[in-house]
N, C-alpha and C. Protein backbone atom coordinates (compact mmCIF):
# COMPACT_ATOMS: atom_id res chain seq x y z
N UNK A 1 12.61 -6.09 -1.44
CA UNK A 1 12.47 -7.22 -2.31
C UNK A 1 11.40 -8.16 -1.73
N UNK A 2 10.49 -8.76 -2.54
CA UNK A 2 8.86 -9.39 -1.90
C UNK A 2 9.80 -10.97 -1.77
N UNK A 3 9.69 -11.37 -0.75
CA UNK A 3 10.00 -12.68 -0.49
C UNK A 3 9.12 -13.66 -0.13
N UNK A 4 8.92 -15.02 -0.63
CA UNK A 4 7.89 -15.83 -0.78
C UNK A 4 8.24 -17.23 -0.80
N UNK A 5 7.96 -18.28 -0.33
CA UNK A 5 8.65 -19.31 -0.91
C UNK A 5 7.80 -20.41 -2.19
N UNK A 6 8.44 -19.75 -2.70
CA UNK A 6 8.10 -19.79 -4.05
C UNK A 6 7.75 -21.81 -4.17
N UNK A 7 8.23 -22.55 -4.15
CA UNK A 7 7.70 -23.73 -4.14
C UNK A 7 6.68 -24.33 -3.47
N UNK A 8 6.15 -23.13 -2.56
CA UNK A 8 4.50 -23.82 -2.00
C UNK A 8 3.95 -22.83 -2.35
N UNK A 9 2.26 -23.54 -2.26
CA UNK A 9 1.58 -22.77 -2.71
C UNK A 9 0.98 -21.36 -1.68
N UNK A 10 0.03 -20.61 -2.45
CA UNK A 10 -0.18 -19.30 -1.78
C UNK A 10 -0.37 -19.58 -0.09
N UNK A 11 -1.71 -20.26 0.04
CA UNK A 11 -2.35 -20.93 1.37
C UNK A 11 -1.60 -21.38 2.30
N UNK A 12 -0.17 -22.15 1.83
CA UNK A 12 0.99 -22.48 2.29
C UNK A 12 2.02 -21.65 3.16
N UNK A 13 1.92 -20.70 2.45
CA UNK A 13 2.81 -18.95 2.52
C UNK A 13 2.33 -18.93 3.85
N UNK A 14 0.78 -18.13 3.52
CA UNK A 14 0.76 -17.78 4.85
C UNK A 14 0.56 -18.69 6.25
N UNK A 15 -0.04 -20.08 5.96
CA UNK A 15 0.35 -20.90 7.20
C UNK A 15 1.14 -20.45 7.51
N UNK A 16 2.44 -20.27 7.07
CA UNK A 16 3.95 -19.96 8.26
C UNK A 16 4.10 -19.23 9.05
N UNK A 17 2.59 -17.73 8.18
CA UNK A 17 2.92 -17.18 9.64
C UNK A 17 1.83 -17.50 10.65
N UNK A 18 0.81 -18.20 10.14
CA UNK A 18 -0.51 -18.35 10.93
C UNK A 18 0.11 -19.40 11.92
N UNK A 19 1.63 -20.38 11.90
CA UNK A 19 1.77 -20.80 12.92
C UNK A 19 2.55 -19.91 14.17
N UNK A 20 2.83 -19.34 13.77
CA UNK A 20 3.04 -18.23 15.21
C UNK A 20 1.98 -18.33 15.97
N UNK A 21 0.74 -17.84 15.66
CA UNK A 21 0.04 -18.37 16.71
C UNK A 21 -1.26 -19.93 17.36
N UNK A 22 -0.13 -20.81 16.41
CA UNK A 22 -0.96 -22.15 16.41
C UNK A 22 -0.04 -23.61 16.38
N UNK A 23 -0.43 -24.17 16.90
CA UNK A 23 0.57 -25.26 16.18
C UNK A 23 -0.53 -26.63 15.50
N UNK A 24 -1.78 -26.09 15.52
CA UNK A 24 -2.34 -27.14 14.37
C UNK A 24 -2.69 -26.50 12.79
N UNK A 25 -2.32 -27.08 11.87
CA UNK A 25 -2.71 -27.57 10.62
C UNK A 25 -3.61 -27.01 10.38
N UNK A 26 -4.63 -27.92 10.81
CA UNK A 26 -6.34 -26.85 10.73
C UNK A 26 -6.53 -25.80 10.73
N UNK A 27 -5.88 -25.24 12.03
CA UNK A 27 -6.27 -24.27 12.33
C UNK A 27 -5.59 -22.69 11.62
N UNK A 28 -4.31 -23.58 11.61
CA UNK A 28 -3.42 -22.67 10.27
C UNK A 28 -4.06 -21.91 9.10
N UNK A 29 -4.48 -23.28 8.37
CA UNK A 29 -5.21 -23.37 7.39
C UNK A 29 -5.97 -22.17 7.08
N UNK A 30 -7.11 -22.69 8.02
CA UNK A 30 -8.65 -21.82 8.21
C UNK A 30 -8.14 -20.85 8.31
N UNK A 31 -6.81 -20.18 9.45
CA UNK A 31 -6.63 -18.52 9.24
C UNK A 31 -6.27 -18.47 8.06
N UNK A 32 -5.45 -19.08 7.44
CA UNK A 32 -4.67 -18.86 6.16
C UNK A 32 -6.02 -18.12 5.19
N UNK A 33 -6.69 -18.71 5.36
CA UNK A 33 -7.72 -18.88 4.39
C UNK A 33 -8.60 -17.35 4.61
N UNK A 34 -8.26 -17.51 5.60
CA UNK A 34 -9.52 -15.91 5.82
C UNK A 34 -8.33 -15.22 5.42
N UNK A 35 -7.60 -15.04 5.74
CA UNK A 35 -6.52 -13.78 5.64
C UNK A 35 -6.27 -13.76 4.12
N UNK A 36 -6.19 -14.92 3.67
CA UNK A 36 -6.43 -14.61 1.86
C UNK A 36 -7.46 -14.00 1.44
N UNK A 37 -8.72 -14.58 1.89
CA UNK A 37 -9.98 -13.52 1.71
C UNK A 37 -10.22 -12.27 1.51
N UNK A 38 -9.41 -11.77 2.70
CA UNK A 38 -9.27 -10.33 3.05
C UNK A 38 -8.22 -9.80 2.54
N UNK A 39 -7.65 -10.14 2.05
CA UNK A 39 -6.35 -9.60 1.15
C UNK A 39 -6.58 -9.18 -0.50
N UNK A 40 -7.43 -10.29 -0.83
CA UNK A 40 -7.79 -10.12 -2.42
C UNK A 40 -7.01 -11.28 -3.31
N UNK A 41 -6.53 -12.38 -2.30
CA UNK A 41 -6.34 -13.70 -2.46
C UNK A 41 -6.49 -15.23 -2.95
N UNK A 42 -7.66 -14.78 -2.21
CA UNK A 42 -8.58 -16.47 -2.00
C UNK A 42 -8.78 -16.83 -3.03
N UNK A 43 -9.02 -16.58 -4.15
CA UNK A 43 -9.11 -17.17 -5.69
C UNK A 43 -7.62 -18.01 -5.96
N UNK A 44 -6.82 -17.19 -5.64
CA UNK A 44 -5.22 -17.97 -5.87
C UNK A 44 -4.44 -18.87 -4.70
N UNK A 45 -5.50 -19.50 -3.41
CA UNK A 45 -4.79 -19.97 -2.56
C UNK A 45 -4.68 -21.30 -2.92
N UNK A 46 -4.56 -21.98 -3.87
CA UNK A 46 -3.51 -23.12 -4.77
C UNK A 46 -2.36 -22.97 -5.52
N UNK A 47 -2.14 -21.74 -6.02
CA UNK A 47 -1.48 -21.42 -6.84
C UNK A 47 -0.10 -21.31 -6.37
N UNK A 48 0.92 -21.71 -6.99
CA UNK A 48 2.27 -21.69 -6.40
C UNK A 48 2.57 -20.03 -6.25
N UNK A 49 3.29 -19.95 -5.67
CA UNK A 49 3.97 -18.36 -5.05
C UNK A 49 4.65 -18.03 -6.10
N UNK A 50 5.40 -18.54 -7.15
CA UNK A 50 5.97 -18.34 -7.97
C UNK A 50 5.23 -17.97 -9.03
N UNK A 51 4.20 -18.58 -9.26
CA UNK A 51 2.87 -18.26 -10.47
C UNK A 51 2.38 -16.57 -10.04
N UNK A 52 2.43 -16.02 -8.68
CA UNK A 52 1.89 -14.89 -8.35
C UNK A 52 2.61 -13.75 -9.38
N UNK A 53 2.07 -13.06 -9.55
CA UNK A 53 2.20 -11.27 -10.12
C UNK A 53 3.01 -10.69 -9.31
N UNK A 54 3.98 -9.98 -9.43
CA UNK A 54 4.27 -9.02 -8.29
C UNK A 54 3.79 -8.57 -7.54
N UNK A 55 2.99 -7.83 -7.83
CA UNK A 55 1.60 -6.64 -6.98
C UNK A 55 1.05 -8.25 -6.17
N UNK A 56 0.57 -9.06 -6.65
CA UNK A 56 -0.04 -10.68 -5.79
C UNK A 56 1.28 -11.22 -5.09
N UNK A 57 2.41 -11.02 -4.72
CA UNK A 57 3.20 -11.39 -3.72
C UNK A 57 3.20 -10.18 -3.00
N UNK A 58 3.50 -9.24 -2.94
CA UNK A 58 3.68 -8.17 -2.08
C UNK A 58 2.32 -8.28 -1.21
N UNK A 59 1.32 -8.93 -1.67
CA UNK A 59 -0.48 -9.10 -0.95
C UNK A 59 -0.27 -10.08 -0.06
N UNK A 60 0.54 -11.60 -0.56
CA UNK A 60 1.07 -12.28 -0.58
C UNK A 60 1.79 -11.97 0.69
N UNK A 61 2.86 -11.32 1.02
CA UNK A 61 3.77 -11.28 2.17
C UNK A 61 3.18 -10.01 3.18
N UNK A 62 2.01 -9.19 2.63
CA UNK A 62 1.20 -8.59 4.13
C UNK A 62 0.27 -9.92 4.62
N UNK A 63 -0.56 -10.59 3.74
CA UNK A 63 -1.00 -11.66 4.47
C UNK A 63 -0.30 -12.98 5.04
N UNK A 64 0.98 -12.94 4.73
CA UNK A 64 1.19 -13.76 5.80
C UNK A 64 1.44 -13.04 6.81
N UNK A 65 1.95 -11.74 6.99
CA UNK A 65 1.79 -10.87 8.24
C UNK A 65 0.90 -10.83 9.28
N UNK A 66 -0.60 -10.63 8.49
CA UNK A 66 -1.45 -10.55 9.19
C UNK A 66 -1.88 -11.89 9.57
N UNK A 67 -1.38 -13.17 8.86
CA UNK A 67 -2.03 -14.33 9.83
C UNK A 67 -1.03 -14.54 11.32
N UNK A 68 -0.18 -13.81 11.36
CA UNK A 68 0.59 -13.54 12.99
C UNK A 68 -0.16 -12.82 13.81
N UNK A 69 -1.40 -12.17 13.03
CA UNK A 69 -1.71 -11.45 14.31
C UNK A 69 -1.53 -9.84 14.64
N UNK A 70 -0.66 -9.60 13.96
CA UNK A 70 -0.15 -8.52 14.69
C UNK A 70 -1.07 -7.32 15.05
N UNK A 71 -0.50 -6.81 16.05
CA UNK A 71 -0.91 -5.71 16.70
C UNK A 71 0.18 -4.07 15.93
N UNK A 72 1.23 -4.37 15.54
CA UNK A 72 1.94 -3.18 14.32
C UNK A 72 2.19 -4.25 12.95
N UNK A 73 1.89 -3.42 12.12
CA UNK A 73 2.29 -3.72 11.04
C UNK A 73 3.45 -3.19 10.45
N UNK A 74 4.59 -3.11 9.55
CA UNK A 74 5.63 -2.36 9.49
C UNK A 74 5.34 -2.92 7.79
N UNK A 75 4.87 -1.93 6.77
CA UNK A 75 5.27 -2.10 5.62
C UNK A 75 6.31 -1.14 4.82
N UNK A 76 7.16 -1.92 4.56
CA UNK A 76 8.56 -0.70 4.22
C UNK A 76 8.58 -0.85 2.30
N UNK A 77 7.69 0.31 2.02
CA UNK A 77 7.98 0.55 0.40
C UNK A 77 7.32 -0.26 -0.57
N UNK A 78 5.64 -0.73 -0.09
CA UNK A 78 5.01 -1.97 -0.15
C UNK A 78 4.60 -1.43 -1.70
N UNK A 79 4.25 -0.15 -1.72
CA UNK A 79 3.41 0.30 -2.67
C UNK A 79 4.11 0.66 -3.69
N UNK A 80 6.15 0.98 -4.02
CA UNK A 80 7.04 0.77 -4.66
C UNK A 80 6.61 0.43 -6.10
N UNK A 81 6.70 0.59 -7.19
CA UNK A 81 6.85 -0.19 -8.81
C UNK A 81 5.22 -0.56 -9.00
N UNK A 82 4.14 -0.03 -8.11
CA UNK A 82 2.93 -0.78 -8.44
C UNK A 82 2.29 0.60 -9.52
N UNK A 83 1.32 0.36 -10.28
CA UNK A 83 0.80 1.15 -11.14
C UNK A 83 0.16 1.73 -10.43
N UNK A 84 -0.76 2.77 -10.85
CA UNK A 84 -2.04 3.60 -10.30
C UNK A 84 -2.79 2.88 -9.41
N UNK A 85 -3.34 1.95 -10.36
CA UNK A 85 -4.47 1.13 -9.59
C UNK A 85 -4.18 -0.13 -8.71
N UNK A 86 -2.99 -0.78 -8.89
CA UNK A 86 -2.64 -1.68 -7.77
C UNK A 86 -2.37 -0.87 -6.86
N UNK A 87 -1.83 0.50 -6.94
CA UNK A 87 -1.67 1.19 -5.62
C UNK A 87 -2.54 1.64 -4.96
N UNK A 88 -3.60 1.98 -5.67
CA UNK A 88 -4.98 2.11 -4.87
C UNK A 88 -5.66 0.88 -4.13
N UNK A 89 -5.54 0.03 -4.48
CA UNK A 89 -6.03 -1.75 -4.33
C UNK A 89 -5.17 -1.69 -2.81
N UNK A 90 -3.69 -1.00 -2.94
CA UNK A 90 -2.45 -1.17 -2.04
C UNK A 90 -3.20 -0.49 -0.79
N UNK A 91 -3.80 0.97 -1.39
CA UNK A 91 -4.09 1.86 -0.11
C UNK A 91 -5.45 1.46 0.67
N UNK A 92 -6.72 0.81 -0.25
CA UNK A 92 -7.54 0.08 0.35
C UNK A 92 -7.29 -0.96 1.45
N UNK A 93 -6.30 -1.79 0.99
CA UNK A 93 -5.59 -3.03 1.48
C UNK A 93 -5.38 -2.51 3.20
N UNK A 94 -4.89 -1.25 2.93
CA UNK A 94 -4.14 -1.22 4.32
C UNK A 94 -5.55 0.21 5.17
N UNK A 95 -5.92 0.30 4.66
CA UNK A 95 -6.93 1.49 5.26
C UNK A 95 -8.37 0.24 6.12
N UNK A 96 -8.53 -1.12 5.05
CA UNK A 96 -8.98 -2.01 5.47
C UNK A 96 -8.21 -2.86 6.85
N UNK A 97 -6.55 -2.82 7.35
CA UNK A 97 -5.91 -3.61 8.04
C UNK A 97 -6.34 -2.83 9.30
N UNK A 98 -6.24 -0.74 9.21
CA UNK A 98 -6.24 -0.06 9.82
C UNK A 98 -7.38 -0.59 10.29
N UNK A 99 -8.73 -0.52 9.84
CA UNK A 99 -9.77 -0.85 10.61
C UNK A 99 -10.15 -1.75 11.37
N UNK A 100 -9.30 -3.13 10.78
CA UNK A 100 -9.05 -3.67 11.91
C UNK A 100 -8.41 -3.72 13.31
N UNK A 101 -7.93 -2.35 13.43
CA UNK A 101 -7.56 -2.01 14.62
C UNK A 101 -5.90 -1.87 14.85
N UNK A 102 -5.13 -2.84 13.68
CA UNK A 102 -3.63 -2.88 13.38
C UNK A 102 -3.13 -1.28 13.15
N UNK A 103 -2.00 -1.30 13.93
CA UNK A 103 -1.46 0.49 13.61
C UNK A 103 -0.16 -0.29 12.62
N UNK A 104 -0.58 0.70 11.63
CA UNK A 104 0.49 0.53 10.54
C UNK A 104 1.44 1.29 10.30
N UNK A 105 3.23 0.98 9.91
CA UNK A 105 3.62 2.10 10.25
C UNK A 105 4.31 1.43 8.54
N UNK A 106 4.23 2.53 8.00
CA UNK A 106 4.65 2.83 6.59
C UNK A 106 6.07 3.33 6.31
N UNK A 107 7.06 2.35 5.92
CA UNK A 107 8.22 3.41 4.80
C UNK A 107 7.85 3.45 3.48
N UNK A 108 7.33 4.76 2.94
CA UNK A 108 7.27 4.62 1.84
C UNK A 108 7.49 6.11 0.75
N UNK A 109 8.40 6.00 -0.43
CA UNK A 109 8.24 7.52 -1.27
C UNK A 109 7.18 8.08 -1.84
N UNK A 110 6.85 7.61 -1.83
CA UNK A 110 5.58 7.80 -2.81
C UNK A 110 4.47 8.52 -2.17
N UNK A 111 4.36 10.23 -1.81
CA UNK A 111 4.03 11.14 -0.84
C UNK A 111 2.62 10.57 -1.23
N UNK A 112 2.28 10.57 -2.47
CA UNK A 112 0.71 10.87 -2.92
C UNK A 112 -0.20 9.52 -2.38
N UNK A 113 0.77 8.68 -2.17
CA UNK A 113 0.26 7.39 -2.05
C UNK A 113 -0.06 7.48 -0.19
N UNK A 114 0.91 7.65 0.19
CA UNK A 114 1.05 7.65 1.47
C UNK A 114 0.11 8.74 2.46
N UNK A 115 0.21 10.02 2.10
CA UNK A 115 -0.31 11.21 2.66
C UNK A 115 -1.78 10.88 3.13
N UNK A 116 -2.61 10.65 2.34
CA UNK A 116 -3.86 10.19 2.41
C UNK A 116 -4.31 9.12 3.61
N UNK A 117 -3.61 8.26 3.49
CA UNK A 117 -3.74 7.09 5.03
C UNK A 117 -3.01 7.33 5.99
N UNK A 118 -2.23 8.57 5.83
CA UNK A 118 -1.66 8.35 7.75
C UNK A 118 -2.40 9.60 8.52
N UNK A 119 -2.00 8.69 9.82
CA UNK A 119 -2.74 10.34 11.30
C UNK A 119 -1.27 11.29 11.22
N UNK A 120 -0.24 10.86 10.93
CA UNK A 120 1.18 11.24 11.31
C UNK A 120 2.23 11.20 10.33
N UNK A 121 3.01 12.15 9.95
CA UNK A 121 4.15 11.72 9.26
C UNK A 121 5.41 12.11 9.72
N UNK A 122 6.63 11.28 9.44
CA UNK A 122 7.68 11.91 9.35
C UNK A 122 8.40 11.89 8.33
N UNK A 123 9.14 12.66 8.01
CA UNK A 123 9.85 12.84 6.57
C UNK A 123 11.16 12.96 6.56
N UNK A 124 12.12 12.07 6.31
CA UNK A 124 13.31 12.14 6.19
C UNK A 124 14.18 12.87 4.88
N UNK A 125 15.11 12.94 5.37
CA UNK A 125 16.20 13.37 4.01
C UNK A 125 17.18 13.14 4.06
N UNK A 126 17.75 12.01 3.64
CA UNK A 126 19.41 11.92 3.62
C UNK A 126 19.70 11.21 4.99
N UNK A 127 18.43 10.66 5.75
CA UNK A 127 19.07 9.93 6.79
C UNK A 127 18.13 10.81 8.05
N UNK A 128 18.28 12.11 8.03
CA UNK A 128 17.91 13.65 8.92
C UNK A 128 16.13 14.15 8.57
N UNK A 129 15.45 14.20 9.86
CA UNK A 129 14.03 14.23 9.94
C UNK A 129 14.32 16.03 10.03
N UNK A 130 13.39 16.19 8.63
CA UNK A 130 13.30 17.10 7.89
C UNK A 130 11.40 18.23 8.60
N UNK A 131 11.12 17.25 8.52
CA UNK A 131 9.22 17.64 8.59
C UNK A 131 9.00 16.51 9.66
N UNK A 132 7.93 16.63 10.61
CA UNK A 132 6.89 16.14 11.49
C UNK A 132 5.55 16.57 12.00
N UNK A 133 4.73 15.93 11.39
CA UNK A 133 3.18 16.48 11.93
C UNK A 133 1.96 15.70 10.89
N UNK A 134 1.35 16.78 10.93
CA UNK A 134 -0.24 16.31 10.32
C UNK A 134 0.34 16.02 8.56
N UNK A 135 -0.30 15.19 8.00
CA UNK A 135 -0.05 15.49 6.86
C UNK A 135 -0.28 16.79 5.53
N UNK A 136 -1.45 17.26 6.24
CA UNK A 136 -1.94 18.35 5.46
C UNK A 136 -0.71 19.84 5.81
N UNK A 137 0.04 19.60 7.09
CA UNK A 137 1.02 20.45 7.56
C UNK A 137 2.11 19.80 6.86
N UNK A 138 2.46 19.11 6.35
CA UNK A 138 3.82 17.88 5.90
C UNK A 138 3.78 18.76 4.33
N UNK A 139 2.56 18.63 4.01
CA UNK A 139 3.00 19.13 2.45
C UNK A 139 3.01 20.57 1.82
N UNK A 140 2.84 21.40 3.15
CA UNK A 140 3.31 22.38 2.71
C UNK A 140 4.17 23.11 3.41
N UNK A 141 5.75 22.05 4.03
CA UNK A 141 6.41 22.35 4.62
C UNK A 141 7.46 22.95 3.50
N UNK A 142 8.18 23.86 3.72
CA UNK A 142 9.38 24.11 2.67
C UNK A 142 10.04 23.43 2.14
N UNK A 143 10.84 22.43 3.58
CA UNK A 143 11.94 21.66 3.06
C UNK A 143 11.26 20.10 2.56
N UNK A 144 9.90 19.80 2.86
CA UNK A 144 9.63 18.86 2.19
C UNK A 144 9.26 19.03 0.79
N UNK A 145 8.60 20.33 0.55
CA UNK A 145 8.59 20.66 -0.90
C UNK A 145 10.19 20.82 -1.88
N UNK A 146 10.66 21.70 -1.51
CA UNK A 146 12.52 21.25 -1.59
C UNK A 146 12.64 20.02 -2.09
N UNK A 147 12.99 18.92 -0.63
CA UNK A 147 13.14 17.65 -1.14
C UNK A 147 12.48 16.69 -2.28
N UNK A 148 11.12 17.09 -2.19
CA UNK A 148 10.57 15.63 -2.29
C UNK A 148 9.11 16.07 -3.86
N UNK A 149 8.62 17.06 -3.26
CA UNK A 149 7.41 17.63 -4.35
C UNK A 149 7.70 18.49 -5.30
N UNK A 150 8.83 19.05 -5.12
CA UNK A 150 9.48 20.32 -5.98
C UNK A 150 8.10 21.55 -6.55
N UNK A 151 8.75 21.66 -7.20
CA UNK A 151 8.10 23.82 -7.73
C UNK A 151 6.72 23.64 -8.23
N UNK A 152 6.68 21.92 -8.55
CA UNK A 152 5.30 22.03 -9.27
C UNK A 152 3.98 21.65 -8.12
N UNK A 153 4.21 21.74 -6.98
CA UNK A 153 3.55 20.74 -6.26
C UNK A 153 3.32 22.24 -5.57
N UNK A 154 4.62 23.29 -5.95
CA UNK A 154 3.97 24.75 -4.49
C UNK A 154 3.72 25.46 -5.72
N UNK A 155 3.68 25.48 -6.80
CA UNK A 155 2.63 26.34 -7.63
C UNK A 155 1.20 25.79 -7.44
N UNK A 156 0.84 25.23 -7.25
CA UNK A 156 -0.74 24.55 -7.18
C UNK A 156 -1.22 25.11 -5.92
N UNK A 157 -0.38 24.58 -4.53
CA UNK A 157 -0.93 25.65 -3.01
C UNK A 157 -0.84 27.07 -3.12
N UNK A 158 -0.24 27.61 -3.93
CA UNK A 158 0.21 29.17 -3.85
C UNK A 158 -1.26 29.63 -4.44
């Protein structure tokens, strides 16, 4: 669930996390501000959190992430309910965080979405790690086809 506090505005959001590593205002700010930039933001950093789009809070709560700084990122199911193209916007988003040097570690279903941006996967089922390795080895594992791609996904490799 994208959590936000909805009565301040965007720029606001992420100050909170840009004070983790600050305790001035200014300086908040100014990260706030780049990290909207780089998000696909900065047009809406007045705008109340509540005025945001879905797909624009979920952007919304990685950039306040990234005004902490971080060195891991943990997005769990970010790319969830988004259409085609916000999910592409989604996979840019984070292929752009990657280059900044952030290791991102992804929960997410959505194989097609996911497969493409990682060095590594693991694949659960029911709780129980099913598949581990390269991704191009991930999808044409049995039991991940089983689980997750079904008959139509191993008629196409066959």
């Amino acid at each position: 669930m994208v959590k936000s506090f909805e009565t301040m505005s965007v720029v606001e959001n992420v100050m909170v996390g840009a004070f983790a590593r600050t305790a001035s205002a200014r300086e908040a700010r100014e990260k706030a501000r780049g990290v909207l930039e780089f998000t696909g933001l900065g047009a809406r950093e007045n705008a109340m959190a509540q005025e945001l789009t879905p797909p624009e809070k979920r952007r919304l709560e990685v950039a306040r992430a990234l005004a902490t700084e971080p060195k891991l990122l943990l997005l769990d199911e970010a790319m969830t309910g988004l259409t085609p193209a916000e999910a592409r916007q989604g996979v840019e988003l984070v292929r752009s965080i990657r280059e900044r040097g952030v290791t991102v570690v992804m929960v997410e279903h959505v194989m097609e979405i996911v497969m493409p941006l990682v060095d590594r996967a693991i694949v659960l089922d029911l709780g129980r790690v099913i598949a581990e390795g390269k991704p191009a080895d991930i999808v044409r594992d049995e039991s991940v086809i089983t689980a997750y791609l079904g008959e139509r996904h191993r008629a196409r490799d066959a």
